[in-house]
C-alpha atoms as a PDB file:
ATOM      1  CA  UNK A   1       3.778-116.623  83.081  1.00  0.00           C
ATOM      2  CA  UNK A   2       3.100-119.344  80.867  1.00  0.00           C
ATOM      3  CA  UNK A   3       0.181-117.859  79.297  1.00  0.00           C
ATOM      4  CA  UNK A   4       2.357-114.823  78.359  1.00  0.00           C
ATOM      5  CA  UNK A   5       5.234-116.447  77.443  1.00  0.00           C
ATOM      6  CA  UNK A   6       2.997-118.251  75.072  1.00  0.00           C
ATOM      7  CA  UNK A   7       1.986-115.154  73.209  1.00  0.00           C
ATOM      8  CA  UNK A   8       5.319-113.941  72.722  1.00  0.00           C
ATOM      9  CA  UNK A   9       5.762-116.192  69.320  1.00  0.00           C
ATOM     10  CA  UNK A  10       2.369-115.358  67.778  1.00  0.00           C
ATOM     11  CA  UNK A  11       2.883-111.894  67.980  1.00  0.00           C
ATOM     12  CA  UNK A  12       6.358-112.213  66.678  1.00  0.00           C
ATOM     13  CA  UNK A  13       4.685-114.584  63.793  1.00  0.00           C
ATOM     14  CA  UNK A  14       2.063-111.853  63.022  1.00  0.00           C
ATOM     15  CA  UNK A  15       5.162-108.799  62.705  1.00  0.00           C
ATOM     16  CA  UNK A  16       6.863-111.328  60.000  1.00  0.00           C
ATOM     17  CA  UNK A  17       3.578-112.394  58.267  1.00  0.00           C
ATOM     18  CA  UNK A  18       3.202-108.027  58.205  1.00  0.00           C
ATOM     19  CA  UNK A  19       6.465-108.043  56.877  1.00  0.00           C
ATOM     20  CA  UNK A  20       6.531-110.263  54.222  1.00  0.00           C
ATOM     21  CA  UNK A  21       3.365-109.281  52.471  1.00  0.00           C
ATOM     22  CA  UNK A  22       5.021-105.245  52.847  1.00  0.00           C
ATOM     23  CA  UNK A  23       8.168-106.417  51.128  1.00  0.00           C
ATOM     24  CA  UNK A  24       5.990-108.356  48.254  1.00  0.00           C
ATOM     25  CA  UNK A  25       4.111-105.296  47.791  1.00  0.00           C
ATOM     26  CA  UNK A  26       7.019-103.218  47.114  1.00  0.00           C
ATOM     27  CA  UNK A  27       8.407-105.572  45.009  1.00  0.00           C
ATOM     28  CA  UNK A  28       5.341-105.749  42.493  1.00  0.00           C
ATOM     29  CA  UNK A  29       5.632-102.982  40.464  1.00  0.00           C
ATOM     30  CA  UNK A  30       2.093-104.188  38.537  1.00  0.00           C
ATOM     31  CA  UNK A  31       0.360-101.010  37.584  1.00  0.00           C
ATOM     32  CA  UNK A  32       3.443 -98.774  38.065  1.00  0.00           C
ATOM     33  CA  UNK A  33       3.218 -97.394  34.410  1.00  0.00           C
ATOM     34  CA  UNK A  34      -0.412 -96.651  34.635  1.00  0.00           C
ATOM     35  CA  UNK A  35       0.041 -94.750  37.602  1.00  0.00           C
ATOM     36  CA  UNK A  36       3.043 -92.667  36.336  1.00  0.00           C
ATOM     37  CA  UNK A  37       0.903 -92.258  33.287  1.00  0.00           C
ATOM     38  CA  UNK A  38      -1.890 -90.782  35.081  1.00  0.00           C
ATOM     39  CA  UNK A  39       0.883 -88.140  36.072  1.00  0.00           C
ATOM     40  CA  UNK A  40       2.341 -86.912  33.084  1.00  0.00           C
ATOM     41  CA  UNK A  41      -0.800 -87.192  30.828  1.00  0.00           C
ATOM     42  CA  UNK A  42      -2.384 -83.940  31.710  1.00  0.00           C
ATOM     43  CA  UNK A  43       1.045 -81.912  30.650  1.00  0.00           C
ATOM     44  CA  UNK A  44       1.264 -84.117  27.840  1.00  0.00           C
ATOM     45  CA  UNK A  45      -2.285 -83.957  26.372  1.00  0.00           C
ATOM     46  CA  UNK A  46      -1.442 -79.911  27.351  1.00  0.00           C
ATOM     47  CA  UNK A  47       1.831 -80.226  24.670  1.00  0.00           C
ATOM     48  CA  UNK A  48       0.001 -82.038  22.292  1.00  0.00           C
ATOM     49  CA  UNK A  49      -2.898 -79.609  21.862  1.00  0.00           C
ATOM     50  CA  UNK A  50      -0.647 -76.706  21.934  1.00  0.00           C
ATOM     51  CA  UNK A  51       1.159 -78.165  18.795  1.00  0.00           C
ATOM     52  CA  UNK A  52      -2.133 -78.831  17.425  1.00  0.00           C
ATOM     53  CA  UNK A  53      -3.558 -75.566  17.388  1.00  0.00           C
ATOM     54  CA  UNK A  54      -0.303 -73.554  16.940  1.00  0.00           C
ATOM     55  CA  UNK A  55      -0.198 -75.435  13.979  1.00  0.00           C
ATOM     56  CA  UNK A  56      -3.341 -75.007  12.460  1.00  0.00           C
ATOM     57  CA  UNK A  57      -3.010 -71.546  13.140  1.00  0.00           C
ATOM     58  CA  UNK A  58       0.405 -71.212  10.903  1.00  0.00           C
ATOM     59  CA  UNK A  59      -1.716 -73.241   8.646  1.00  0.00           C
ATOM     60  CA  UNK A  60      -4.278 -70.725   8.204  1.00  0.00           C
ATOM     61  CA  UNK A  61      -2.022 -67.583   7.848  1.00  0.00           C
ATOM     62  CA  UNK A  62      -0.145 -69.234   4.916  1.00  0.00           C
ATOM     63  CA  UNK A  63      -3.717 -70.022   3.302  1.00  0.00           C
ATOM     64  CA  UNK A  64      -4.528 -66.410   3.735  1.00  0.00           C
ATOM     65  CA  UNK A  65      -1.340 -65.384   2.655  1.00  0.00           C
ATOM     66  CA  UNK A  66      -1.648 -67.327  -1.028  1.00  0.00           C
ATOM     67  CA  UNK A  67      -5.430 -66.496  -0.602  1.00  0.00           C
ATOM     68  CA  UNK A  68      -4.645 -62.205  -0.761  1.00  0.00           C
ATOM     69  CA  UNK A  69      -1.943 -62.650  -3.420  1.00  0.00           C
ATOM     70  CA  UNK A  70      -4.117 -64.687  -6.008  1.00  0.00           C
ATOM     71  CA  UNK A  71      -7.391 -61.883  -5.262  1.00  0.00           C
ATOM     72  CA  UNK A  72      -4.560 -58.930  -5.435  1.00  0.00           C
ATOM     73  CA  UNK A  73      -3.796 -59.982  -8.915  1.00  0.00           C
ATOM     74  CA  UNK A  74      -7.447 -59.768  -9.771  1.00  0.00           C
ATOM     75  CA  UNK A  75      -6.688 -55.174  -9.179  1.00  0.00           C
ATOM     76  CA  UNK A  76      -3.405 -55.633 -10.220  1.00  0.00           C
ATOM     77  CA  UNK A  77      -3.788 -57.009 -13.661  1.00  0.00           C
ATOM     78  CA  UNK A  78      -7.429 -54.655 -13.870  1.00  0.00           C
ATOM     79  CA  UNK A  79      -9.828 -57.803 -14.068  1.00  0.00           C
ATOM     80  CA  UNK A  80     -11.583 -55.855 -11.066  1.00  0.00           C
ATOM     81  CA  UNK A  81     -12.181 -53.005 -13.414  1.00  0.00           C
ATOM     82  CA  UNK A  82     -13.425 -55.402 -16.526  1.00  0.00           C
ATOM     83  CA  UNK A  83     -15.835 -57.133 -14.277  1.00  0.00           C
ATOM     84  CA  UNK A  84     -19.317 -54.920 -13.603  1.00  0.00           C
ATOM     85  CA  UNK A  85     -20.482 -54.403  -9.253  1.00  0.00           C
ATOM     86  CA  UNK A  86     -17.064 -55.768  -8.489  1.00  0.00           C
ATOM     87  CA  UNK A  87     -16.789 -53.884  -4.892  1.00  0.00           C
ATOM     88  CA  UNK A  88     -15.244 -54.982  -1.590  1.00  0.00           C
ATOM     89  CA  UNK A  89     -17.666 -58.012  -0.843  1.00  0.00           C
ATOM     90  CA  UNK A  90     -16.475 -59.671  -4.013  1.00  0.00           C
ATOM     91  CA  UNK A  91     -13.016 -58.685  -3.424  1.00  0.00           C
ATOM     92  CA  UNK A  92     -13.619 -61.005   0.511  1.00  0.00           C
ATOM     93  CA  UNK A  93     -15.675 -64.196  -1.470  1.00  0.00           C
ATOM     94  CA  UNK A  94     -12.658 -64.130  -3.802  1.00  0.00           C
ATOM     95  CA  UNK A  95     -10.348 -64.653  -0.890  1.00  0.00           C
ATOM     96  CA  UNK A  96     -12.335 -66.592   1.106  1.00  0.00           C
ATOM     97  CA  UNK A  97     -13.075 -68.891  -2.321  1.00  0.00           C
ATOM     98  CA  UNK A  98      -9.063 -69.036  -2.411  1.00  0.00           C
ATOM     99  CA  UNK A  99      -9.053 -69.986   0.997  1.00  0.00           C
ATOM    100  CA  UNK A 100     -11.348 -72.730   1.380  1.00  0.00           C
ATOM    101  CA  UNK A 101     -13.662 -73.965   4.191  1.00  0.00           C
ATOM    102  CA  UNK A 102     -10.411 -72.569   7.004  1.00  0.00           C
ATOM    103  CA  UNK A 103     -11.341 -68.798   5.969  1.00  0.00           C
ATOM    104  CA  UNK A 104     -15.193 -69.196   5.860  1.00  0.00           C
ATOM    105  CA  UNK A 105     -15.416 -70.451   8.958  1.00  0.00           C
ATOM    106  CA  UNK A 106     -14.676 -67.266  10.118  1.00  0.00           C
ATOM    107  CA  UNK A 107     -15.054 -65.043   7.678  1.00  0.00           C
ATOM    108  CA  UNK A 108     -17.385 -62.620   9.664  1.00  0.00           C
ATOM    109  CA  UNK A 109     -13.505 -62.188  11.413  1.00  0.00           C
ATOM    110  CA  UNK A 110     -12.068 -60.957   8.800  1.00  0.00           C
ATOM    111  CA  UNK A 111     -11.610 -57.547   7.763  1.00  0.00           C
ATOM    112  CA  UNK A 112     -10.276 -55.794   4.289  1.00  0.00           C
ATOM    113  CA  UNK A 113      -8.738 -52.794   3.449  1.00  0.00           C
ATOM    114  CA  UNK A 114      -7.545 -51.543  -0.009  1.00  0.00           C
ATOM    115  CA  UNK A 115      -5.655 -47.906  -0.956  1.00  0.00           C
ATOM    116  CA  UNK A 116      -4.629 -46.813  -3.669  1.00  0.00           C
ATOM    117  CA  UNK A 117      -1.809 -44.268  -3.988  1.00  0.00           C
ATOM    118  CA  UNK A 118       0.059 -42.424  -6.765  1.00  0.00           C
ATOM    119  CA  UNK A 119       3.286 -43.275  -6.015  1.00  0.00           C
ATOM    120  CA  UNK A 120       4.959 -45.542  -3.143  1.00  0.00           C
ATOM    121  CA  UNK A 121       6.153 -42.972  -1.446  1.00  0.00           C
ATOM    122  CA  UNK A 122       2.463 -42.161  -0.389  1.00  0.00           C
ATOM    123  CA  UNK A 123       2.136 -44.760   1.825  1.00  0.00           C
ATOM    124  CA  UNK A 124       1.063 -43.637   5.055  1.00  0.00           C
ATOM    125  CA  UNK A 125       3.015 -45.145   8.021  1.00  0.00           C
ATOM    126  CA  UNK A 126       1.032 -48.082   9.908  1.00  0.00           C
ATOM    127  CA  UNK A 127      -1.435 -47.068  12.307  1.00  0.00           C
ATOM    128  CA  UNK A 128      -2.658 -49.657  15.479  1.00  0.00           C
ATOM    129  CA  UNK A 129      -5.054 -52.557  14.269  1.00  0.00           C
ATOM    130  CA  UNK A 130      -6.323 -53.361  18.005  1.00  0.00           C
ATOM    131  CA  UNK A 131      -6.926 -51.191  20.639  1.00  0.00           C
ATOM    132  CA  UNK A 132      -8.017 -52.196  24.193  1.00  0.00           C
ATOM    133  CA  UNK A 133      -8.709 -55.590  22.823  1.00  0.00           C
ATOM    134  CA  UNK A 134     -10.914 -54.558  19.450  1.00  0.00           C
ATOM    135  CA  UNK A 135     -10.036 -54.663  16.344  1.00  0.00           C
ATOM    136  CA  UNK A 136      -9.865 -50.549  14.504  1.00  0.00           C
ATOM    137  CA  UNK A 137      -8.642 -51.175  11.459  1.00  0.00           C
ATOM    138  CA  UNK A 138     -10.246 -49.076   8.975  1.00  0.00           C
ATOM    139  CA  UNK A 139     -11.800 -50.851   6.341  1.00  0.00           C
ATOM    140  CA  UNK A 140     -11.871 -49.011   2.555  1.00  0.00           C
ATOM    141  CA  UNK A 141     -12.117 -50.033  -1.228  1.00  0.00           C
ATOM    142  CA  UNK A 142      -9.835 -47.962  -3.240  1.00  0.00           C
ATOM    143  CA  UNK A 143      -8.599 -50.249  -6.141  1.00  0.00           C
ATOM    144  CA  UNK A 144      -6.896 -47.921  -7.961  1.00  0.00           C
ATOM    145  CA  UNK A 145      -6.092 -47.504 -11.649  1.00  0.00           C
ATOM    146  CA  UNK A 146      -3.379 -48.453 -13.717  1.00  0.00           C
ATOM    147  CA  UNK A 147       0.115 -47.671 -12.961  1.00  0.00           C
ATOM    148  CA  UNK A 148      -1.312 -46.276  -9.621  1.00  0.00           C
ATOM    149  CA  UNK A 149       0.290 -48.439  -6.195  1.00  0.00           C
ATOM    150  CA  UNK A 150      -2.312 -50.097  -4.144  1.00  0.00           C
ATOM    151  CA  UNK A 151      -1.714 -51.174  -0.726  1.00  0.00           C
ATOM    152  CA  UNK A 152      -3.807 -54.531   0.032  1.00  0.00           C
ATOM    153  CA  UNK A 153      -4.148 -55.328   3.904  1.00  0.00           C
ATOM    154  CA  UNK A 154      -6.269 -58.325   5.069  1.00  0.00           C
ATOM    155  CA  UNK A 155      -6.604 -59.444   8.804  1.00  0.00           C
ATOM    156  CA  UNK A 156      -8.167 -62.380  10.322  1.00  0.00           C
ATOM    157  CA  UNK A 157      -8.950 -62.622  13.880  1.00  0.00           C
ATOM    158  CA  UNK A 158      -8.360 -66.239  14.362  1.00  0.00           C
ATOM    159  CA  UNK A 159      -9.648 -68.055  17.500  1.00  0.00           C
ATOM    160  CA  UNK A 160      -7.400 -69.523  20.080  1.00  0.00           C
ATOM    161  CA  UNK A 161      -9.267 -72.733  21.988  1.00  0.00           C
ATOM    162  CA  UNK A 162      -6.940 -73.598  24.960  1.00  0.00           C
ATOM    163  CA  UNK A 163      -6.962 -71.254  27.828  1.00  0.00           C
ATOM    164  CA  UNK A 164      -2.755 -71.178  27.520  1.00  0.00           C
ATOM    165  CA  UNK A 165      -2.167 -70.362  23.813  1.00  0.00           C
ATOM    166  CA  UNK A 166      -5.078 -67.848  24.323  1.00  0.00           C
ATOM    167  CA  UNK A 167      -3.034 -65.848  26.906  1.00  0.00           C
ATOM    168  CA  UNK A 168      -0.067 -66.049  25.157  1.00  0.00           C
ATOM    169  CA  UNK A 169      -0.999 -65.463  21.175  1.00  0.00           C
ATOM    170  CA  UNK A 170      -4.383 -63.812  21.835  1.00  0.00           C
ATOM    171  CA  UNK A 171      -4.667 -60.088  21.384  1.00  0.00           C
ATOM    172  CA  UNK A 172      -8.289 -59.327  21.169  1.00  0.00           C
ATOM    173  CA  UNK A 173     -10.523 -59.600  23.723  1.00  0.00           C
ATOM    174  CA  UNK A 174     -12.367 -62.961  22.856  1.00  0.00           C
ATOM    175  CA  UNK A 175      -8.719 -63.992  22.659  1.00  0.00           C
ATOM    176  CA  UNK A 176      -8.078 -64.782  18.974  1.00  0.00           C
ATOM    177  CA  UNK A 177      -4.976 -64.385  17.478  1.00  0.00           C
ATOM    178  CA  UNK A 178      -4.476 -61.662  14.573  1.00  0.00           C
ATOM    179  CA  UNK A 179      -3.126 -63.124  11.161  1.00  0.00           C
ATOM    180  CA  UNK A 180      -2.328 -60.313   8.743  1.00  0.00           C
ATOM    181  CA  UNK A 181      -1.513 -60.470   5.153  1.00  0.00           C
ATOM    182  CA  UNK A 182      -0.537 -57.772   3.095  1.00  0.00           C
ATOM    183  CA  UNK A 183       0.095 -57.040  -0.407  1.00  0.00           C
ATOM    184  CA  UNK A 184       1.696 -53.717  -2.290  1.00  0.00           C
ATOM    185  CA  UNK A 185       1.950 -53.160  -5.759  1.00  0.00           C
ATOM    186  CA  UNK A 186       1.824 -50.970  -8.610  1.00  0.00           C
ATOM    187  CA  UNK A 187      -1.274 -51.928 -10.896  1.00  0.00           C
ATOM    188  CA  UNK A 188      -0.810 -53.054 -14.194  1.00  0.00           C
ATOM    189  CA  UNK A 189      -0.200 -50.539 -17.382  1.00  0.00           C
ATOM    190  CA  UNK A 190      -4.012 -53.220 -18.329  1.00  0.00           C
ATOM    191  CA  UNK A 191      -6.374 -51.809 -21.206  1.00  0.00           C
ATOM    192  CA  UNK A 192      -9.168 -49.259 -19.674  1.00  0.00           C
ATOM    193  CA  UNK A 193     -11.919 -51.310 -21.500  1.00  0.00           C
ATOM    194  CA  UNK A 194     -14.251 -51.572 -19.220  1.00  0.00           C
ATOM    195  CA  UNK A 195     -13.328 -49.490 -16.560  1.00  0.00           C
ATOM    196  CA  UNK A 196     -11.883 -45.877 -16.459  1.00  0.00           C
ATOM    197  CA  UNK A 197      -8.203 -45.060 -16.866  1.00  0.00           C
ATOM    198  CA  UNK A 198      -5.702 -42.734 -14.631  1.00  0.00           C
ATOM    199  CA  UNK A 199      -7.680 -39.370 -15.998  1.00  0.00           C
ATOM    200  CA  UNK A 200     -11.256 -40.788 -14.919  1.00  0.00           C
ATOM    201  CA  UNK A 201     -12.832 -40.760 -18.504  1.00  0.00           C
ATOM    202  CA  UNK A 202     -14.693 -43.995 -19.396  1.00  0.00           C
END
């Protein structure tokens, strides 16, 4: 009985020792930050990119917005008539020149279209510019003359990196986001020097 009696306190001492260091580790809160860190640093790395790239796409579709108007003035004020093999390729290098290295870097994206019409009234109404996840926009070069109304459309298919902003703003397949800029107007009453006027003389 002795021998068991005996054992009785060290067991007793080992439960308190067990204890004590339990109740020290729950008072150090060392490393606590890190660890809650580690939790909320996936959702907000997730936050910041979305800002990121939301933003940089508003970025680009004011650049192409200021891009189109400055290259629209080019038909409307007839430089595009005074200037010899301007067609629709020159028309795109003038906006992407407008729109700096953002629009080149996808500029194979990006797709024109230019009507003219005799009166606005003419305007067709607006047909789809995607369809099952391509992009069927018709693409034309009708500048128009003077005094005639020309309808300017540009869109860029801009892409969409994160795997959330791609399901919510993508609409083509590849998942880019569509930026579209438009422009109407009724050309200029400009000299026909250098171009041909209303009746189609020279």
């Amino acid at each position: 009985m002795a021998v068991i009696s005996s054992c009785v306190p060290k067991r007793q001492h080992c439960k308190k020792r067990k204890l004590a260091s339990f109740a020290r580790l729950r008072a150090d809160d060392k490393g606590v930050t890190a660890i809650e860190f580690a939790f909320i640093a996936p959702v907000l790395f997730l936050v910041v990119m979305a800002i990121i790239e939301l933003g940089l796409s508003l970025l680009v579709e004011v650049v192409l917005d200021n891009a189109v108007a400055d290259a629209a003035r080019q038909i409307r004020t007839g430089q595009v008539h005074q200037e010899e093999g301007f067609n629709a390729a020159s028309f795109k290098n003038a906006i992407l020149e407008k729109g700096g290295g953002l629009l080149k870097a996808v500029e194979n994206d990006i797709y024109i279209d230019v009507e003219a019409f005799e009166n606005f009234g003419d305007i067709p109404e607006p047909q789809p510019l995607v369809e099952d996840g391509e992009v069927v926009m018709e693409q034309g070069w009708a500048k128009g003359e003077r005094n005639e109304v020309v309808l300017v459309r540009v869109l860029c298919a801009w892409p969409m990196f994160t795997s959330k902003m791609m399901e919510i703003f993508g609409t083509t397949t590849g998942g880019k986001r569509l930026l579209v800029s438009t422009e109407i107007f009724r050309n200029e009453p400009y000299s026909a020097t250098g171009g041909t006027n209303s009746s189609g003389e020279t």
